[in-house]
C-alpha atoms as a PDB file:
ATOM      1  CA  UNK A   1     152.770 286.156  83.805  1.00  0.00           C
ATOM      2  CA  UNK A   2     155.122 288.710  85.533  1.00  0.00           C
ATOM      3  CA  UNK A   3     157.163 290.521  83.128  1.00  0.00           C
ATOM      4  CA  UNK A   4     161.172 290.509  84.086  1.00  0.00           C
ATOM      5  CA  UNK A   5     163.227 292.807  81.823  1.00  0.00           C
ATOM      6  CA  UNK A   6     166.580 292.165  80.428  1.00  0.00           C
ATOM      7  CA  UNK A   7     167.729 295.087  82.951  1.00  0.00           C
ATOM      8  CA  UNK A   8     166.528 293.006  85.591  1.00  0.00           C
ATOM      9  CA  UNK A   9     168.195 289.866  84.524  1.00  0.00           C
ATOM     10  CA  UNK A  10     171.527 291.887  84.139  1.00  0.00           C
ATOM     11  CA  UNK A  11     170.851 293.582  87.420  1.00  0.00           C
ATOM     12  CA  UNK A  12     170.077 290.411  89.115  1.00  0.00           C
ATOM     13  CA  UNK A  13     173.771 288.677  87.490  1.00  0.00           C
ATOM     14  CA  UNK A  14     175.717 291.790  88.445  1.00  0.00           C
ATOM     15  CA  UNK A  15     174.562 290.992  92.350  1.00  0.00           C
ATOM     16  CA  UNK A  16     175.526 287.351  91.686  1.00  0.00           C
ATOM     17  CA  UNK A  17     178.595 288.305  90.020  1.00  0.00           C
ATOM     18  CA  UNK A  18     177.719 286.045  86.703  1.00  0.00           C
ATOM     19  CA  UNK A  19     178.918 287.648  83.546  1.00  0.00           C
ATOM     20  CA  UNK A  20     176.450 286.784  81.260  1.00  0.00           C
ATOM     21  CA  UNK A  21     176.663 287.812  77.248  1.00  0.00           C
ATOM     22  CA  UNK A  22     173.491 289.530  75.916  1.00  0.00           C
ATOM     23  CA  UNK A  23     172.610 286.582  74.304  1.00  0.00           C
ATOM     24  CA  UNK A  24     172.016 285.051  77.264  1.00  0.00           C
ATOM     25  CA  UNK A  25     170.299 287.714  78.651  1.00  0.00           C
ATOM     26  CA  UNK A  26     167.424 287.882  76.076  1.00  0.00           C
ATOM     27  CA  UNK A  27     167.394 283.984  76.799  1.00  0.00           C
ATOM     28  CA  UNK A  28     167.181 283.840  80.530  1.00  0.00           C
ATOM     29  CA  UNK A  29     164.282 286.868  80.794  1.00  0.00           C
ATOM     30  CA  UNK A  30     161.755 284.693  79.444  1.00  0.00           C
ATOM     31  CA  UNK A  31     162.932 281.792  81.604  1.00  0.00           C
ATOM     32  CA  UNK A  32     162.790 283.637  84.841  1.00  0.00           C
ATOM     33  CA  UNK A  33     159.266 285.341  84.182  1.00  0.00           C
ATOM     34  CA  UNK A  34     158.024 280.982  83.692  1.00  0.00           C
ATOM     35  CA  UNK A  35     159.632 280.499  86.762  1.00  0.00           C
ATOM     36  CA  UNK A  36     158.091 283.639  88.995  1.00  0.00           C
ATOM     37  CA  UNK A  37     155.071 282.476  87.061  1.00  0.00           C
ATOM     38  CA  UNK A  38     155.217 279.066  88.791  1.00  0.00           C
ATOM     39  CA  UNK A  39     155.923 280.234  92.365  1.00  0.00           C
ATOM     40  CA  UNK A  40     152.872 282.951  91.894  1.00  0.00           C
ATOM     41  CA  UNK A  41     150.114 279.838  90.755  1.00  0.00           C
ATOM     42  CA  UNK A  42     151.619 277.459  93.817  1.00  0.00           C
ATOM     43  CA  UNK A  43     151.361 280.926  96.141  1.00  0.00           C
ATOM     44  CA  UNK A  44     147.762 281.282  95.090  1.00  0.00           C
ATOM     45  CA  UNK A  45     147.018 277.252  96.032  1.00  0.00           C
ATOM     46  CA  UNK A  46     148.582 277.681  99.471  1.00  0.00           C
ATOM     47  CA  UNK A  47     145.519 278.399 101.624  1.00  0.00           C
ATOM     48  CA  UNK A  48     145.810 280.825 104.663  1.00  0.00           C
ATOM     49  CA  UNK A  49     144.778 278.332 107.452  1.00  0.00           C
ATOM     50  CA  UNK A  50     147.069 274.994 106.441  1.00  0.00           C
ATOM     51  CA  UNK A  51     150.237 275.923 108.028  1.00  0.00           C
ATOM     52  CA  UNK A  52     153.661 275.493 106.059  1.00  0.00           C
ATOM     53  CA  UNK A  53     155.155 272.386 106.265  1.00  0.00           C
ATOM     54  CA  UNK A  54     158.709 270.388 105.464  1.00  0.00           C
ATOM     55  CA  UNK A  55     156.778 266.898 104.651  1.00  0.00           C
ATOM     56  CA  UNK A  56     153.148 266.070 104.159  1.00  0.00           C
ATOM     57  CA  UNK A  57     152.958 263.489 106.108  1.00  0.00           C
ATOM     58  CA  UNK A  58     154.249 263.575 110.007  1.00  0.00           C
ATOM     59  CA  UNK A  59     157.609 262.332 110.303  1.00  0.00           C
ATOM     60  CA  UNK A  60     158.513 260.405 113.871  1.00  0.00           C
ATOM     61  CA  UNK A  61     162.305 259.405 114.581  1.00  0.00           C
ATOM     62  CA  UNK A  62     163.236 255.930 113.077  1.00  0.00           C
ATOM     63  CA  UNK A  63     166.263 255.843 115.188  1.00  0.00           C
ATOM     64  CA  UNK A  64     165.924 252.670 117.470  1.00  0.00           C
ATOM     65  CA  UNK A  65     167.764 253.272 121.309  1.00  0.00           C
ATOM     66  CA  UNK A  66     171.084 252.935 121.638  1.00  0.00           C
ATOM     67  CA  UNK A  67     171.549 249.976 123.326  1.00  0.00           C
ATOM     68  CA  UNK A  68     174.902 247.853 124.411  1.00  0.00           C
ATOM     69  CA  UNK A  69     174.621 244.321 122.853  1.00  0.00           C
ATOM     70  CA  UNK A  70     177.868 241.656 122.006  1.00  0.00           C
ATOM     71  CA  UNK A  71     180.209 242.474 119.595  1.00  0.00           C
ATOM     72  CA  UNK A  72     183.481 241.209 118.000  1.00  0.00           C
ATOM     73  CA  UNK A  73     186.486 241.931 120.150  1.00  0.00           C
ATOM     74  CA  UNK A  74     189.382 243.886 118.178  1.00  0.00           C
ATOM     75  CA  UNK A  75     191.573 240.515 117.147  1.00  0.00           C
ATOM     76  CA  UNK A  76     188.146 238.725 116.061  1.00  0.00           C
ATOM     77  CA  UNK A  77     187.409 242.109 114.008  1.00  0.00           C
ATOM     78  CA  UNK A  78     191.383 241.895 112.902  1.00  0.00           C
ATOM     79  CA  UNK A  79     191.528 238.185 112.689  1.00  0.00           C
ATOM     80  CA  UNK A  80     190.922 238.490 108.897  1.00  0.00           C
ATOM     81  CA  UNK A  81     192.539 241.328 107.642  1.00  0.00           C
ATOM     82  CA  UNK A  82     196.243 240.694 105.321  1.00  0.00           C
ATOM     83  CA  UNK A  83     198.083 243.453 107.327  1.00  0.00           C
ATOM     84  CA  UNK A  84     197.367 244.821 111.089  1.00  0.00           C
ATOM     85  CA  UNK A  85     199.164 247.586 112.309  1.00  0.00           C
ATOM     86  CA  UNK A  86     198.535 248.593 116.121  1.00  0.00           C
ATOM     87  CA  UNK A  87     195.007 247.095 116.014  1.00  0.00           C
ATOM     88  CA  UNK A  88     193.984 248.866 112.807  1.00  0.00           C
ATOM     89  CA  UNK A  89     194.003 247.493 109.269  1.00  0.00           C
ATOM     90  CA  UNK A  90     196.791 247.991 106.909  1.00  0.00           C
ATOM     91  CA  UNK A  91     196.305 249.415 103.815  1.00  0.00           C
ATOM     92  CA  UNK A  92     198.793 250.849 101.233  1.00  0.00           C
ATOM     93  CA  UNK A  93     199.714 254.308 100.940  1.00  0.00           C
ATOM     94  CA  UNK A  94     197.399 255.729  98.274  1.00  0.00           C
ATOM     95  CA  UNK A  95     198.411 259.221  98.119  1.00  0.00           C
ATOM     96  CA  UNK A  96     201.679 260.834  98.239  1.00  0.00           C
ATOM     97  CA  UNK A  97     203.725 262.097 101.330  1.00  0.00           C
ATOM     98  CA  UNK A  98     202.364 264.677 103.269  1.00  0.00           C
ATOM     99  CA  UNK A  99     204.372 267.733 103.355  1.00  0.00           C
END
């Protein structure tokens, strides 16, 4: 398992601008030498000639084509609404008024 100091942790928190106490520094070291223990077994698996991939399986689009069929005109789409207002629905205000 890779060792990863407490000065490293602290190092690493002053680039990512997290204050951490020292109590959480002698926490996290041991967490973050599991994890770069992880990532070094899975490195290790990864064999030179499979190439890196997003999905193990091949993904092909699922889109269908666009294509033009009949739809509801605007009053049919309106037709059952409580409120219309210039061809749109009406709805109450929910928020206050913009300034």
């Amino acid at each position: 398992m890779p060792d990863i100091t407490r000065d490293e942790v602290a190092h690493l928190a002053d680039l990512a601008r997290i204050d951490l106490s020292d109590a959480e520094l002698d926490h996290l070291a041991p967490q973050l030498a599991v994890i770069l223990d992880s990532i070094a077994s899975i490195s290790e698996v990864a064999a030179g000639d499979v190439p890196p991939t997003s999905h193990p399986l091949p993904l092909t689009n699922v889109f269908r084509e666009d294509v033009v069929t009949p739809s509801l005109t605007a009053e049919q789409a309106l037709a059952g609404a409580p409120e219309v207002e210039e061809q749109r629905f009406s709805v109450p205000r929910i928020l206050g008024e913009e300034q």
